[in-house]
C-alpha atoms as a PDB file:
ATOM      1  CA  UNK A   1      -5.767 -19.149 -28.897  1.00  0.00           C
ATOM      2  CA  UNK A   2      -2.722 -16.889 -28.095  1.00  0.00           C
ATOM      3  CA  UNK A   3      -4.843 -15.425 -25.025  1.00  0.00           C
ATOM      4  CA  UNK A   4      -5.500 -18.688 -24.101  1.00  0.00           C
ATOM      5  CA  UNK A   5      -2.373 -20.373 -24.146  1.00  0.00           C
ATOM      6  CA  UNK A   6      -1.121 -17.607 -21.913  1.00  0.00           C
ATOM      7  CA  UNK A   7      -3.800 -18.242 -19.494  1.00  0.00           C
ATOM      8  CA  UNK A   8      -2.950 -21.895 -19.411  1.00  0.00           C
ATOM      9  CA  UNK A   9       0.568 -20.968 -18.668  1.00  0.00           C
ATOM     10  CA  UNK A  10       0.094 -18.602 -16.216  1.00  0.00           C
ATOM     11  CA  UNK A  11      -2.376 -20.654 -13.923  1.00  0.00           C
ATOM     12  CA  UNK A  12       1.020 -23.559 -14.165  1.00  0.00           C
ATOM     13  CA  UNK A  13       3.610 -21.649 -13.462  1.00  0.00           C
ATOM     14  CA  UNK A  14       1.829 -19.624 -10.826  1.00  0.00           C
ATOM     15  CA  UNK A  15       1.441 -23.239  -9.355  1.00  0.00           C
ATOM     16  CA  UNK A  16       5.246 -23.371  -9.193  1.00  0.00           C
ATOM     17  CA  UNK A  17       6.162 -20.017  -8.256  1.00  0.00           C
ATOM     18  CA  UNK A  18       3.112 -18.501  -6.463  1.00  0.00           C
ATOM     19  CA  UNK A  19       2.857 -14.536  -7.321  1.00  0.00           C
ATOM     20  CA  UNK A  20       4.336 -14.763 -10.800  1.00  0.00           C
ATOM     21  CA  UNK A  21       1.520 -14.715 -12.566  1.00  0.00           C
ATOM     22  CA  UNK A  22       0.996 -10.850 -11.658  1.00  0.00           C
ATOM     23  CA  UNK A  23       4.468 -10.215 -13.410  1.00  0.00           C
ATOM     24  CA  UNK A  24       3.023 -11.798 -16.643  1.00  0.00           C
ATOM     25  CA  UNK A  25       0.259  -9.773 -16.841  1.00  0.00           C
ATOM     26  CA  UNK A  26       1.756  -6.459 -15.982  1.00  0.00           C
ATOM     27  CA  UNK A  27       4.709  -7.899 -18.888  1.00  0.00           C
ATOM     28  CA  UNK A  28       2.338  -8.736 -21.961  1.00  0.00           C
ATOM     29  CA  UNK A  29      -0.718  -6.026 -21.445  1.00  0.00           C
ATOM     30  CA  UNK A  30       1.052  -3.469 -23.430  1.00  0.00           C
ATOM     31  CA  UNK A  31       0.503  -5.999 -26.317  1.00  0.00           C
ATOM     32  CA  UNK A  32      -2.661  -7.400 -25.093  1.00  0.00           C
ATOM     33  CA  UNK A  33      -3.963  -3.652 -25.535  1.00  0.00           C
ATOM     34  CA  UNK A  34      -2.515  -2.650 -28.587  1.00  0.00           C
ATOM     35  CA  UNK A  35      -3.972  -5.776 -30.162  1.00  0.00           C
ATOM     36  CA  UNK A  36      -7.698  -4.806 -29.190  1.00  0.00           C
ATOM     37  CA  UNK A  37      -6.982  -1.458 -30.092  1.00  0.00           C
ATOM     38  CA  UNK A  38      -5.586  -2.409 -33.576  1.00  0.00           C
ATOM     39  CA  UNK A  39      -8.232  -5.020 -34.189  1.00  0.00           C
ATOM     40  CA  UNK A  40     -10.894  -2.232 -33.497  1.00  0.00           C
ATOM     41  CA  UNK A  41      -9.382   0.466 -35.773  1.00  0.00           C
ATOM     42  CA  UNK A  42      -8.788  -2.135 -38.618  1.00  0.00           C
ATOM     43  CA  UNK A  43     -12.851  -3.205 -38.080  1.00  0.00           C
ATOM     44  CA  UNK A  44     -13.730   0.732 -38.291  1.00  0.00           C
ATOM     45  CA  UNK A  45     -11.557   1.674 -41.149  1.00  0.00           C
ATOM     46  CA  UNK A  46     -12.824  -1.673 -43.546  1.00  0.00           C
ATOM     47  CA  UNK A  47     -15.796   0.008 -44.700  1.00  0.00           C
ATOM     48  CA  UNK A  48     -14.145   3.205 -45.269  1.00  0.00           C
ATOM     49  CA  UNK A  49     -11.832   1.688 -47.218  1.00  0.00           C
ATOM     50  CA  UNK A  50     -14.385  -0.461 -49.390  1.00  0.00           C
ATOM     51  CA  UNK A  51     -15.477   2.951 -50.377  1.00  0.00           C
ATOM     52  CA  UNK A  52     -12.770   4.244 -51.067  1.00  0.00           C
ATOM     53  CA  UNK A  53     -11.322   1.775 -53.341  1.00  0.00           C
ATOM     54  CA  UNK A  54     -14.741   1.039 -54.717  1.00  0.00           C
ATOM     55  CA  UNK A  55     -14.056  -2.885 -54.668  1.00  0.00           C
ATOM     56  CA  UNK A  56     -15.201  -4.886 -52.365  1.00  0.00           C
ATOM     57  CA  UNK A  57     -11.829  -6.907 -51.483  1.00  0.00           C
ATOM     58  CA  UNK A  58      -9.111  -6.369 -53.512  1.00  0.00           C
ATOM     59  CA  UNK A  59      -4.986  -6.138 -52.809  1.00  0.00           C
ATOM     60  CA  UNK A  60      -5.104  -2.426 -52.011  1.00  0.00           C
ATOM     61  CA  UNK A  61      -7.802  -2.736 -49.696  1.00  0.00           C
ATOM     62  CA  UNK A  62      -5.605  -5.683 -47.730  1.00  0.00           C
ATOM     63  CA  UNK A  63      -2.627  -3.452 -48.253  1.00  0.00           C
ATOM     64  CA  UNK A  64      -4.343  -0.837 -46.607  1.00  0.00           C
ATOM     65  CA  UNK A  65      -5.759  -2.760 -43.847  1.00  0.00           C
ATOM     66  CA  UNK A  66      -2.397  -3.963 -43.192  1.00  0.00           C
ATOM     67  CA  UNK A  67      -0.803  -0.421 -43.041  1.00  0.00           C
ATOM     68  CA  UNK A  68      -3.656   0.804 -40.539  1.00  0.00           C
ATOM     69  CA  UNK A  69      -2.925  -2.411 -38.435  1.00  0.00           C
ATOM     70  CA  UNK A  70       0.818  -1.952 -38.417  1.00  0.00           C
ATOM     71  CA  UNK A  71       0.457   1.861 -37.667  1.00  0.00           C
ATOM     72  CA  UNK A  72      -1.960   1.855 -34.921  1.00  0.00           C
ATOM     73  CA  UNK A  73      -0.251  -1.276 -33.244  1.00  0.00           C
ATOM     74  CA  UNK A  74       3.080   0.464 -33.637  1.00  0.00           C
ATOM     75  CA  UNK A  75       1.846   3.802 -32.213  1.00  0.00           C
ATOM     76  CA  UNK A  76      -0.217   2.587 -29.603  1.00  0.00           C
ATOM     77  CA  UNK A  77       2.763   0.673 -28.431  1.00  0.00           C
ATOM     78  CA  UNK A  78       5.346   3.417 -28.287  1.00  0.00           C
ATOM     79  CA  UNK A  79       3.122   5.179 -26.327  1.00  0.00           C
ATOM     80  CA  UNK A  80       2.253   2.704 -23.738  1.00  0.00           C
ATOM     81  CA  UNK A  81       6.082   1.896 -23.581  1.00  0.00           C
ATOM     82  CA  UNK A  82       8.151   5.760 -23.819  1.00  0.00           C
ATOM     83  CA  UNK A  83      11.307   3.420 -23.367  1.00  0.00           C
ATOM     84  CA  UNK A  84      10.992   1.513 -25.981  1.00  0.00           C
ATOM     85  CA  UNK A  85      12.639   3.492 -28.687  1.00  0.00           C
ATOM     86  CA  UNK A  86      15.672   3.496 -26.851  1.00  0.00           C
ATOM     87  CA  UNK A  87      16.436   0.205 -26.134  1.00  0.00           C
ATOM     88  CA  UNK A  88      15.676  -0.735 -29.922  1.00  0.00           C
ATOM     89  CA  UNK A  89      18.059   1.908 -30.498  1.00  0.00           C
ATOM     90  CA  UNK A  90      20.490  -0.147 -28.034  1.00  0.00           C
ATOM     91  CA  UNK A  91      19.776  -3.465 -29.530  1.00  0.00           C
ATOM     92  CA  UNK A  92      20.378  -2.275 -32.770  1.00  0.00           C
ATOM     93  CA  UNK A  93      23.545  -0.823 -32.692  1.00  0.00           C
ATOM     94  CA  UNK A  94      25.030  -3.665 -30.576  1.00  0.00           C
ATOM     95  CA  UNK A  95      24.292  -5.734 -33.257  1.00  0.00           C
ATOM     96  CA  UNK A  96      26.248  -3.915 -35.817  1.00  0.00           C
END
Protein backbone atom coordinates (compact mmCIF):
# COMPACT_ATOMS: atom_id res chain seq x y z
CA UNK A 1 0.00 0.00 0.00
CA UNK A 2 3.02 2.26 0.88
CA UNK A 3 4.40 1.55 -2.82
CA UNK A 4 1.27 2.38 -4.00
CA UNK A 5 0.39 5.44 -2.42
CA UNK A 6 3.70 6.75 -3.68
CA UNK A 7 2.83 5.86 -7.12
CA UNK A 8 -0.45 7.65 -6.83
CA UNK A 9 1.40 10.67 -5.69
CA UNK A 10 3.94 10.76 -8.01
CA UNK A 11 1.75 10.39 -11.27
CA UNK A 12 -0.26 13.93 -9.40
CA UNK A 13 2.30 15.87 -8.67
CA UNK A 14 4.23 15.07 -11.81
CA UNK A 15 0.91 16.48 -13.34
CA UNK A 16 1.72 19.76 -11.57
CA UNK A 17 5.30 20.01 -11.86
CA UNK A 18 6.31 17.89 -14.92
CA UNK A 19 9.91 16.13 -14.24
CA UNK A 20 9.49 15.77 -10.49
CA UNK A 21 8.58 12.57 -10.38
CA UNK A 22 12.30 11.46 -11.36
CA UNK A 23 13.47 13.33 -8.09
CA UNK A 24 11.09 11.04 -6.05
CA UNK A 25 12.34 8.07 -7.23
CA UNK A 26 16.01 8.77 -7.16
CA UNK A 27 14.87 10.25 -3.19
CA UNK A 28 13.02 7.05 -1.74
CA UNK A 29 14.96 3.98 -3.68
CA UNK A 30 17.52 3.77 -1.03
CA UNK A 31 14.51 2.67 1.15
CA UNK A 32 12.60 1.02 -1.52
CA UNK A 33 15.81 -1.34 -1.73
CA UNK A 34 16.63 -1.88 1.65
CA UNK A 35 13.04 -2.95 2.23
CA UNK A 36 13.23 -5.86 -0.47
CA UNK A 37 16.46 -6.65 0.73
CA UNK A 38 15.33 -6.88 4.43
CA UNK A 39 12.10 -8.63 3.58
CA UNK A 40 14.24 -11.31 1.70
CA UNK A 41 16.83 -11.91 4.47
CA UNK A 42 14.03 -12.03 7.18
CA UNK A 43 12.12 -14.84 4.66
CA UNK A 44 15.64 -16.80 4.47
CA UNK A 45 16.61 -16.63 8.04
CA UNK A 46 12.72 -17.86 9.42
CA UNK A 47 13.44 -21.37 8.96
CA UNK A 48 16.80 -21.18 10.33
CA UNK A 49 15.60 -19.76 13.15
CA UNK A 50 12.58 -22.30 13.71
CA UNK A 51 15.43 -24.65 14.07
CA UNK A 52 17.21 -23.11 16.05
CA UNK A 53 14.83 -22.28 18.70
CA UNK A 54 13.09 -25.56 18.16
CA UNK A 55 9.50 -23.85 18.40
CA UNK A 56 7.68 -23.13 15.80
CA UNK A 57 6.69 -19.32 16.69
CA UNK A 58 7.53 -18.19 19.82
CA UNK A 59 8.85 -14.49 21.29
CA UNK A 60 12.51 -15.27 20.61
CA UNK A 61 11.93 -16.32 17.24
CA UNK A 62 9.95 -12.71 16.60
CA UNK A 63 12.72 -11.13 18.58
CA UNK A 64 15.07 -12.52 16.34
CA UNK A 65 13.33 -11.83 13.21
CA UNK A 66 13.08 -8.38 14.31
CA UNK A 67 16.88 -8.00 15.05
CA UNK A 68 17.77 -9.53 11.47
CA UNK A 69 15.20 -6.99 9.96
CA UNK A 70 16.54 -4.01 11.84
CA UNK A 71 20.22 -5.04 11.08
CA UNK A 72 20.07 -5.74 7.49
CA UNK A 73 17.75 -2.62 6.84
CA UNK A 74 20.15 -0.54 8.89
CA UNK A 75 23.28 -1.84 7.09
CA UNK A 76 22.04 -1.96 3.78
CA UNK A 77 21.10 1.62 4.23
CA UNK A 78 24.37 3.05 5.45
CA UNK A 79 25.84 1.63 2.67
CA UNK A 80 23.67 2.85 -0.05
CA UNK A 81 23.84 6.34 1.73
CA UNK A 82 28.00 6.84 3.04
CA UNK A 83 26.59 10.35 4.19
CA UNK A 84 24.27 9.39 6.26
CA UNK A 85 26.13 8.89 9.46
CA UNK A 86 27.15 12.29 9.40
CA UNK A 87 24.30 14.21 9.11
CA UNK A 88 22.61 12.04 11.98
CA UNK A 89 25.63 12.99 13.72
CA UNK A 90 24.63 16.77 12.78
CA UNK A 91 21.04 16.42 13.65
CA UNK A 92 21.81 15.03 16.78
CA UNK A 93 23.98 17.28 18.33
CA UNK A 94 21.95 20.34 17.20
CA UNK A 95 19.36 19.04 19.11
CA UNK A 96 21.17 18.92 22.33
Amino acid sequence: SQIGGLIFNMVHANRVLPGVARGMVRSVRPAVVAGIIMVIAVHLGKPLIHQFTGVPAGVLDLLMLITIGVLTYGVVLLLQQRTLPGELRELLLKRS
